[in-house]
PDB file of N, CA and C in Angstrom:
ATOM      1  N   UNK A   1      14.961   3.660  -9.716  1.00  0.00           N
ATOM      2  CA  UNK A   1      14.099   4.020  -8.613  1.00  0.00           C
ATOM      3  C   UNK A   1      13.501   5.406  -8.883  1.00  0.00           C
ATOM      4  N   UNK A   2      11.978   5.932  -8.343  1.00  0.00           N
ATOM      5  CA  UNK A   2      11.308   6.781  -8.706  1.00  0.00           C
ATOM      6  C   UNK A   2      11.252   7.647  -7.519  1.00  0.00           C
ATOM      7  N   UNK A   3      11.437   8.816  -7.343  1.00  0.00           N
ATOM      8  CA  UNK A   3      10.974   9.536  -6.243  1.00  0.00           C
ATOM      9  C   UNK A   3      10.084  10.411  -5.995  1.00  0.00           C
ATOM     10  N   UNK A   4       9.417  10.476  -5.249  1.00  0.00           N
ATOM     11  CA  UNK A   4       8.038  10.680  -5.568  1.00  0.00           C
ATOM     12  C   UNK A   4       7.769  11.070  -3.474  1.00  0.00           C
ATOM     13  N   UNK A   5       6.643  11.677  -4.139  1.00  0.00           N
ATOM     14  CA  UNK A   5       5.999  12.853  -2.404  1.00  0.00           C
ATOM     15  C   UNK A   5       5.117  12.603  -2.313  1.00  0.00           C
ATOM     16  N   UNK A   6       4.372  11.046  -3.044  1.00  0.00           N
ATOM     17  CA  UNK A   6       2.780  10.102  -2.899  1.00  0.00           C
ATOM     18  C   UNK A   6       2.863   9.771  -1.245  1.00  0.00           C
ATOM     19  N   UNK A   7       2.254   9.871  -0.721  1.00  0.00           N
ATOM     20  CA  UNK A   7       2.308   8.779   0.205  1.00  0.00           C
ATOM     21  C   UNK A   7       2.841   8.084   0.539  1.00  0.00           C
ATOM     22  N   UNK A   8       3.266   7.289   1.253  1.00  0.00           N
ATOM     23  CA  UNK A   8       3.131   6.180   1.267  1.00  0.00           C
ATOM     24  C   UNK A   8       3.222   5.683   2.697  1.00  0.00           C
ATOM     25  N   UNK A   9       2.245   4.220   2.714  1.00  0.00           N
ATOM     26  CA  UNK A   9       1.962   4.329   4.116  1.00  0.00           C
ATOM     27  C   UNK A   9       1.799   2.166   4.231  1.00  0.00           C
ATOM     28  N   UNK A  10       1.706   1.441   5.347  1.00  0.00           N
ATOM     29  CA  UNK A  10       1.872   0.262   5.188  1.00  0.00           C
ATOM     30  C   UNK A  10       0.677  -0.508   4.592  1.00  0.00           C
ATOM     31  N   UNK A  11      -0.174   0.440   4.185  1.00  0.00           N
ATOM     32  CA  UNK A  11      -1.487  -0.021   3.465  1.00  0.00           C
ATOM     33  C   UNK A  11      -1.264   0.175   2.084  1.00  0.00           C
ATOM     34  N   UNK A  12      -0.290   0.645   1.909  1.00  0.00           N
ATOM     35  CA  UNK A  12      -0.606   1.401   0.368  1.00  0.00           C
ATOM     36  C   UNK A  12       1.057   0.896  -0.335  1.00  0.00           C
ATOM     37  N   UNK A  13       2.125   0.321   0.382  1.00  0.00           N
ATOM     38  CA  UNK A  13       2.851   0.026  -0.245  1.00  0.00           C
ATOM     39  C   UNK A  13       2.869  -1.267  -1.050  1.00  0.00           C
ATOM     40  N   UNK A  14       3.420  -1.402  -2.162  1.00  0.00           N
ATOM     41  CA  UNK A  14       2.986  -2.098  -3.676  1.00  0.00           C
ATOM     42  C   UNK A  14       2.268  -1.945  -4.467  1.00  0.00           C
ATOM     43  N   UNK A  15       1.387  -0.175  -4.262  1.00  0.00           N
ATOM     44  CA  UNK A  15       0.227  -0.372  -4.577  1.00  0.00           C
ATOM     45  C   UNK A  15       0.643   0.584  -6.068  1.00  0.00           C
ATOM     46  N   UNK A  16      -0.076   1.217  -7.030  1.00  0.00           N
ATOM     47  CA  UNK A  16       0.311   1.743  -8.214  1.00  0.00           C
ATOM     48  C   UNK A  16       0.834   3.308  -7.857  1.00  0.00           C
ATOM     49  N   UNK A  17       1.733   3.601  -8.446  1.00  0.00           N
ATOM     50  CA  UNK A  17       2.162   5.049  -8.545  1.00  0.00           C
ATOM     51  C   UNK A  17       1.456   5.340 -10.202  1.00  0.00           C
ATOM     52  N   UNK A  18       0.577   6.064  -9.994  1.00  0.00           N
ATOM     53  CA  UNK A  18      -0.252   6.608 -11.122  1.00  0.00           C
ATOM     54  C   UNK A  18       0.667   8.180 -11.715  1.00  0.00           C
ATOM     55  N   UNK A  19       0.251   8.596 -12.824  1.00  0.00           N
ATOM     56  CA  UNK A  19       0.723  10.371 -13.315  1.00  0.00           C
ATOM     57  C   UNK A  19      -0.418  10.237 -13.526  1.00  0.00           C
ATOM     58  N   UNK A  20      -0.912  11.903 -13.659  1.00  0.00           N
ATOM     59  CA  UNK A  20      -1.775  12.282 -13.655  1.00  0.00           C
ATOM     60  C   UNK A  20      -3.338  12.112 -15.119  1.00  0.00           C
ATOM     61  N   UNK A  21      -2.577  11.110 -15.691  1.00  0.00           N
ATOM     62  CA  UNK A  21      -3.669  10.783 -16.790  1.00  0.00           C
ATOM     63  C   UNK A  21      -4.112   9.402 -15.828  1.00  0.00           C
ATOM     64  N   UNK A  22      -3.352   9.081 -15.161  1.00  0.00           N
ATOM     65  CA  UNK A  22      -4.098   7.813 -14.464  1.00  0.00           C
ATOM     66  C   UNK A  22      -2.985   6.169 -15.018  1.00  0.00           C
ATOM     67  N   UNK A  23      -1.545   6.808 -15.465  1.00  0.00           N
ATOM     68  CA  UNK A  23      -1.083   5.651 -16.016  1.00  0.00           C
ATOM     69  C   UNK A  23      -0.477   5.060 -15.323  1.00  0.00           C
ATOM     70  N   UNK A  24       0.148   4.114 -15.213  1.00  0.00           N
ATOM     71  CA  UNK A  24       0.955   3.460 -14.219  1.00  0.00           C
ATOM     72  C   UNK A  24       2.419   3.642 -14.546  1.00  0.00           C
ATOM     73  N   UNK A  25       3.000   4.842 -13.905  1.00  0.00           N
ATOM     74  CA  UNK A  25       4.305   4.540 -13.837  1.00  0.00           C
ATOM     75  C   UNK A  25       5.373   4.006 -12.974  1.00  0.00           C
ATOM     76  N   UNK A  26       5.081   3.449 -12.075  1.00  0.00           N
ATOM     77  CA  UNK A  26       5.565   2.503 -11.143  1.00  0.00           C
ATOM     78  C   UNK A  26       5.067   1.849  -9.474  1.00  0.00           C
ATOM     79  N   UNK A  27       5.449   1.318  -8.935  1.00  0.00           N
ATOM     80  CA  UNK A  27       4.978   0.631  -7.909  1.00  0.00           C
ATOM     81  C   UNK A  27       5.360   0.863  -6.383  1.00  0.00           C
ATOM     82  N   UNK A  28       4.759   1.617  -5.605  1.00  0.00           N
ATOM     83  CA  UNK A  28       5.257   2.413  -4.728  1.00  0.00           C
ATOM     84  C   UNK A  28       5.902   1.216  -3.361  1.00  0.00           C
ATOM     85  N   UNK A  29       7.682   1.922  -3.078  1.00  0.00           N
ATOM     86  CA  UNK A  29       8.068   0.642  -2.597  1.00  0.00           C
ATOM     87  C   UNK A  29       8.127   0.225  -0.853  1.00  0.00           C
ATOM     88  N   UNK A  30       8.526   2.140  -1.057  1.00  0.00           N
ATOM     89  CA  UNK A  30       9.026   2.632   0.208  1.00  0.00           C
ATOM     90  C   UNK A  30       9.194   3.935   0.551  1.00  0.00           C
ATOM     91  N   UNK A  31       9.326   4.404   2.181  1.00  0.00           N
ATOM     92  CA  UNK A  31       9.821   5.534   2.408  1.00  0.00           C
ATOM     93  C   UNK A  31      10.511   5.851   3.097  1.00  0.00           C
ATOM     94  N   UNK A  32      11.222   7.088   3.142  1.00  0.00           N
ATOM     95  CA  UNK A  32      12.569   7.415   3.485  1.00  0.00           C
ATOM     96  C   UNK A  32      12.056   8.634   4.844  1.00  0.00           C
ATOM     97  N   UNK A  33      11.934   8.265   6.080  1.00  0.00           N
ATOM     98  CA  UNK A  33      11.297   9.232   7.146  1.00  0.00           C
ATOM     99  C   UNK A  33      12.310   8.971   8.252  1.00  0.00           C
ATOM    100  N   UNK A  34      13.407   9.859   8.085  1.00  0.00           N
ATOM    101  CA  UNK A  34      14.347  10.011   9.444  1.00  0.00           C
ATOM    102  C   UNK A  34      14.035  10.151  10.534  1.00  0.00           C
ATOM    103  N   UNK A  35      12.752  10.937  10.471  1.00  0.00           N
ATOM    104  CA  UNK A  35      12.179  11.358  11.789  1.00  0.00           C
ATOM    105  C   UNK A  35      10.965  10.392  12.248  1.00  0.00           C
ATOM    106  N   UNK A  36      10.690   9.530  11.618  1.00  0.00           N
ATOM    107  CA  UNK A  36       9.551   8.124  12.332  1.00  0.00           C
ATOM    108  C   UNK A  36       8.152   8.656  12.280  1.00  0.00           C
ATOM    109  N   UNK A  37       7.941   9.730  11.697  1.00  0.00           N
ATOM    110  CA  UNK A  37       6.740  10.352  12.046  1.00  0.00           C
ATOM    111  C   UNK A  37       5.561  10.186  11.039  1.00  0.00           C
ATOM    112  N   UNK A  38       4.814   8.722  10.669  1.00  0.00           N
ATOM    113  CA  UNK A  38       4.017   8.655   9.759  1.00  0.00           C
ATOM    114  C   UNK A  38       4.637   8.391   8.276  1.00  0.00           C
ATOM    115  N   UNK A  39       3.712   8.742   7.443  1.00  0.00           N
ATOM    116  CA  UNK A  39       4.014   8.941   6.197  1.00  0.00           C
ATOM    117  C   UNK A  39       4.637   9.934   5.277  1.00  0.00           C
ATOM    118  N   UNK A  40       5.253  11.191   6.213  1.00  0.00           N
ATOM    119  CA  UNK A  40       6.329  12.251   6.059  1.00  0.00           C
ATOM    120  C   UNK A  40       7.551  12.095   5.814  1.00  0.00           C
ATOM    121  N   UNK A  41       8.038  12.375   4.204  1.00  0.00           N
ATOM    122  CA  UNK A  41       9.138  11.822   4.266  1.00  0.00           C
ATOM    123  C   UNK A  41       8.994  11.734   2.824  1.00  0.00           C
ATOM    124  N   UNK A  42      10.090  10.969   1.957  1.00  0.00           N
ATOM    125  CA  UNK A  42      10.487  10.903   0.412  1.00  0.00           C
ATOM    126  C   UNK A  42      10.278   9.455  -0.061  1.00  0.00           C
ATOM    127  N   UNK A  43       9.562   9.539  -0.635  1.00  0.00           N
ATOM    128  CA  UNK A  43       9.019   7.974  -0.872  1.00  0.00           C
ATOM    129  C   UNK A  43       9.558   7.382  -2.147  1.00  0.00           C
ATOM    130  N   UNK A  44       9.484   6.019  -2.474  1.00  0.00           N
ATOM    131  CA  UNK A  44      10.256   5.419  -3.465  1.00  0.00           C
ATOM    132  C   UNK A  44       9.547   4.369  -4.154  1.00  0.00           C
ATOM    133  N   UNK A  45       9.560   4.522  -5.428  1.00  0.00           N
ATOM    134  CA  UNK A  45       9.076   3.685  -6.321  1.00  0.00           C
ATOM    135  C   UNK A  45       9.801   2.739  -7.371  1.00  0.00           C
ATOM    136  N   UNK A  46       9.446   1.444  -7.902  1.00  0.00           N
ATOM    137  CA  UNK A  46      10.000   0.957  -8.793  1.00  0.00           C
ATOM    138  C   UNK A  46       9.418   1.440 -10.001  1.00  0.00           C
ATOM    139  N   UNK A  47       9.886   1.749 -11.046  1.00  0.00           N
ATOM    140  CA  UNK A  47      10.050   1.966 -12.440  1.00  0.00           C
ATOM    141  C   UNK A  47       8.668   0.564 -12.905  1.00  0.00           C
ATOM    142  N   UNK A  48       7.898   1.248 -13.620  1.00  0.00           N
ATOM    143  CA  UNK A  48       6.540   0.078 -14.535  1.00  0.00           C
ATOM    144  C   UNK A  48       7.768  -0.849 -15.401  1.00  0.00           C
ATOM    145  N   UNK A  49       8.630   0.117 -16.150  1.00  0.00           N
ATOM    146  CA  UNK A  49       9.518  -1.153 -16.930  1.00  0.00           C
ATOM    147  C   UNK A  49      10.403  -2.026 -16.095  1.00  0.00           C
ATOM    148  N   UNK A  50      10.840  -1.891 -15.261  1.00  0.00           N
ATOM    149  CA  UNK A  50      11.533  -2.824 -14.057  1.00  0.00           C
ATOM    150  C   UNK A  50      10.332  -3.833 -13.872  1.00  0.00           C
ATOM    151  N   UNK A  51       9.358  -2.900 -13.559  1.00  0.00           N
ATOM    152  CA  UNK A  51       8.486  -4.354 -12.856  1.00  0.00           C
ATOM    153  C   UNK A  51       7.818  -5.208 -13.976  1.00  0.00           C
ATOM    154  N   UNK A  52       7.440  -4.469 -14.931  1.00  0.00           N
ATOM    155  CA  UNK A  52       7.142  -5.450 -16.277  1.00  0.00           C
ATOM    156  C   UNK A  52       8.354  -6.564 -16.533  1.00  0.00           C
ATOM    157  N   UNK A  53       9.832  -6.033 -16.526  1.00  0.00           N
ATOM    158  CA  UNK A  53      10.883  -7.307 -16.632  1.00  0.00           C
ATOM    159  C   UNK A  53      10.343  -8.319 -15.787  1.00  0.00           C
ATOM    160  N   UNK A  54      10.388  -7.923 -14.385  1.00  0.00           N
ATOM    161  CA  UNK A  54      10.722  -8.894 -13.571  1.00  0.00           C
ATOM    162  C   UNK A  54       9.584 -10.157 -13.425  1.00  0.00           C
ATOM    163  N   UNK A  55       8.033  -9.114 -13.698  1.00  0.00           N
ATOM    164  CA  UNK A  55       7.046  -9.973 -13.398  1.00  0.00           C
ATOM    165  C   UNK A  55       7.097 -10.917 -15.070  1.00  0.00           C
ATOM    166  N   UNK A  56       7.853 -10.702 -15.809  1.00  0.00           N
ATOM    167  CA  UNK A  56       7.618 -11.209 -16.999  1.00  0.00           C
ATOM    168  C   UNK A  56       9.034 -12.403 -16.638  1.00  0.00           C
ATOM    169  N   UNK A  57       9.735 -12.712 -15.939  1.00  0.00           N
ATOM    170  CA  UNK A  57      10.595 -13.551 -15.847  1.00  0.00           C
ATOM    171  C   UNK A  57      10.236 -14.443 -14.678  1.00  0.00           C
ATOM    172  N   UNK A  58       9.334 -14.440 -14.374  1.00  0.00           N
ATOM    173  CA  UNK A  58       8.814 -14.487 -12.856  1.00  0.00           C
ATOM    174  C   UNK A  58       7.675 -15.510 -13.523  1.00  0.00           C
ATOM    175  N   UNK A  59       7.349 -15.246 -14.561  1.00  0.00           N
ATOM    176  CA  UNK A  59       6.468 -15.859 -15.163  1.00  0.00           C
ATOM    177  C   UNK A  59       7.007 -16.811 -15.667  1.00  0.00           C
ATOM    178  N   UNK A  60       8.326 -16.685 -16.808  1.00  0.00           N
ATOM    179  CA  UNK A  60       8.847 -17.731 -17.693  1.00  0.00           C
ATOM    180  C   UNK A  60       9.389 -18.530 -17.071  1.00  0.00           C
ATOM    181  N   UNK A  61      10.390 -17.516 -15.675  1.00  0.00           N
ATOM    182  CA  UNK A  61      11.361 -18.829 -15.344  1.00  0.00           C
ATOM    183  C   UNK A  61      10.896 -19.550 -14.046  1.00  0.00           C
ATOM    184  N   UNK A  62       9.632 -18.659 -13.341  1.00  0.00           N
ATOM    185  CA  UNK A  62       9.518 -19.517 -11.817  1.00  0.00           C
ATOM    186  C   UNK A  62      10.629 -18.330 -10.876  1.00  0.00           C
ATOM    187  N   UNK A  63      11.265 -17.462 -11.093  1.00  0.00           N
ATOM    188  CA  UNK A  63      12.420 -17.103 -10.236  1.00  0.00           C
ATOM    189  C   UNK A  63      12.825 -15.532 -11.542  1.00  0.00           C
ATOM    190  N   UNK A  64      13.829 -14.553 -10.661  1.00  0.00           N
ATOM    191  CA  UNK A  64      14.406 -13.454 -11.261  1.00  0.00           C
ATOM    192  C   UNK A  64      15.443 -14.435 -11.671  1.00  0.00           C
ATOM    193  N   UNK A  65      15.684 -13.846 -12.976  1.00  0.00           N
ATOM    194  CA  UNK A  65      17.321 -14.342 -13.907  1.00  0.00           C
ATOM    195  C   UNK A  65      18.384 -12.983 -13.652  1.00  0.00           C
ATOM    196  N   UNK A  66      19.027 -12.942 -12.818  1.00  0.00           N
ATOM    197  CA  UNK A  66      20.221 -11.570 -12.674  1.00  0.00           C
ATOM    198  C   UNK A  66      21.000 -11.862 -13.194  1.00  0.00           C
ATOM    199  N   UNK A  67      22.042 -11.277 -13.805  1.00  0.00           N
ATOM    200  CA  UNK A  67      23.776 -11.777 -14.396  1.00  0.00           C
ATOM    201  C   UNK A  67      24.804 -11.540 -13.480  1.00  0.00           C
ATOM    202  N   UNK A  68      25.184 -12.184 -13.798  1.00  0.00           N
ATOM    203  CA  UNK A  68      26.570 -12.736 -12.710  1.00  0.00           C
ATOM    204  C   UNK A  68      27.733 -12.681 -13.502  1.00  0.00           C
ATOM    205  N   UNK A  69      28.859 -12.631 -11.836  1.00  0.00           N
ATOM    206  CA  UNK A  69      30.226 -12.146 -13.028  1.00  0.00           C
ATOM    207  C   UNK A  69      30.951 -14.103 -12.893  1.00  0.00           C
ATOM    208  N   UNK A  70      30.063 -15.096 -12.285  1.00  0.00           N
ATOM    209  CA  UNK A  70      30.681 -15.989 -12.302  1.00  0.00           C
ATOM    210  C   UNK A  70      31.787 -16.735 -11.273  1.00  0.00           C
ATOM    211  N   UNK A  71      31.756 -15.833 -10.328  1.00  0.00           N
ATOM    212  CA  UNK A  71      32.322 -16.128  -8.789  1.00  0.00           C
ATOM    213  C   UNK A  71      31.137 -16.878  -7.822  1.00  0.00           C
ATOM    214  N   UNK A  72      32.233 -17.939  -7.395  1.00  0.00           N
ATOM    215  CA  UNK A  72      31.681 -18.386  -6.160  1.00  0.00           C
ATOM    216  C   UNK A  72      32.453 -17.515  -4.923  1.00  0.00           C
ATOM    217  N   UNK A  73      31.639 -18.182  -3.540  1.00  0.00           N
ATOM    218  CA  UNK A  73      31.994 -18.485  -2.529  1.00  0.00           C
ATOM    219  C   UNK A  73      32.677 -20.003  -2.373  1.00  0.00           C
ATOM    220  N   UNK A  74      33.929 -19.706  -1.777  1.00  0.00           N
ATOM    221  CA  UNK A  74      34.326 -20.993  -1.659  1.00  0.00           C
ATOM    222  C   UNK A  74      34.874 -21.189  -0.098  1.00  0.00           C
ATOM    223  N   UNK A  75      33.950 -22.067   0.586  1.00  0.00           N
ATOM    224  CA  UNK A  75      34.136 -22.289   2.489  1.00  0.00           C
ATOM    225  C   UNK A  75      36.162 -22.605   2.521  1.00  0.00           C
ATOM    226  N   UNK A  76      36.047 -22.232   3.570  1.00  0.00           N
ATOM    227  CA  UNK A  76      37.676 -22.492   3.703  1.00  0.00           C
ATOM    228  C   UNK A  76      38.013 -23.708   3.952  1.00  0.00           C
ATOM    229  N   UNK A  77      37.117 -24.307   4.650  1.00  0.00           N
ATOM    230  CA  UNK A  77      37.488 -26.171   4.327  1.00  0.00           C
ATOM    231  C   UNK A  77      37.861 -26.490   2.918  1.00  0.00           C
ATOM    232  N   UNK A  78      36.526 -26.346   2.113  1.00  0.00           N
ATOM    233  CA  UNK A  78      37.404 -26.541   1.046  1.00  0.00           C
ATOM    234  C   UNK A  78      38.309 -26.203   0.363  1.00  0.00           C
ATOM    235  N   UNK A  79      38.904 -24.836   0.984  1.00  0.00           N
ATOM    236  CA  UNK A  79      39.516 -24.326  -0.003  1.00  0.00           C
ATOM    237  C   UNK A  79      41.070 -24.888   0.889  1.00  0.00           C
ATOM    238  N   UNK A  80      40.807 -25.172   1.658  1.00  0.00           N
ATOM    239  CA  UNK A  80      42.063 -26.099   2.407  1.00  0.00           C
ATOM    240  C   UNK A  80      42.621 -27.424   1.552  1.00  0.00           C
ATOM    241  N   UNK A  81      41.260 -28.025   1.400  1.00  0.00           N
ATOM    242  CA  UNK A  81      41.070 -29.610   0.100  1.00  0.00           C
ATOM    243  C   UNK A  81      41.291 -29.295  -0.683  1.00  0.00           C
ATOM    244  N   UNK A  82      41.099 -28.376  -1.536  1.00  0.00           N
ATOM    245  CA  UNK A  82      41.952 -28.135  -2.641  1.00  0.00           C
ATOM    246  C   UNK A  82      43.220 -27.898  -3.062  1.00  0.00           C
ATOM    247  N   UNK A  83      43.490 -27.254  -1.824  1.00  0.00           N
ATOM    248  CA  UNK A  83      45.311 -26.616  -1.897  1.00  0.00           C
ATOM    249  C   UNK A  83      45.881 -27.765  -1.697  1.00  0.00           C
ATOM    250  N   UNK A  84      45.692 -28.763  -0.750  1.00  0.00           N
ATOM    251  CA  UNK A  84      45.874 -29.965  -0.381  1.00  0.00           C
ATOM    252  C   UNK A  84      46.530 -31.122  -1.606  1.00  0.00           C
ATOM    253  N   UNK A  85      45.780 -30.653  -2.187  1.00  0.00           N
ATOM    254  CA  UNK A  85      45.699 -31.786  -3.381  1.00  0.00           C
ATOM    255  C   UNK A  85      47.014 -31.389  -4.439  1.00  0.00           C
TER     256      UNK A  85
END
């Protein structure tokens, strides 16, 4: 995550977080305003290489691919049917 003192406002969020040559270094997400007052406040960006992953998996797979440690949820009914057995 990028932090950043751009703006940001409900028109302008997703929109490019530029540096000053004009490049894109990330995608402005959100802001952090305790006090409710506008666009005052610490604003937050995603990283260009985050969003290059994601929109590039987004592409291949239809969906984000995250890693997992391989745990379910398991409802307690079943987990009643199982002990059961």
């Amino acid at each position: 995550c990028i932090q950043t003192d751009a703006s940001i406002n409900p028109g302008n969020s997703g929109g490019p977080l530029l540096d000053s040559r004009g490049r894109l270094i990330g995608v402005n997400t959100a802001i952090f305003n305790p006090a409710g007052n506008g666009n005052i406040g610490i604003g937050f960006a995603i990283p260009v290489d985050v969003v290059r992953r994601v929109v590039n998996q987004i592409i291949r797979y239809g969906k984000v691919v995250r890693p997992t440690l391989g745990i379910n949820i398991v409802d307690d009914r079943v987990l009643r049917s199982i002990e059961g057995q």
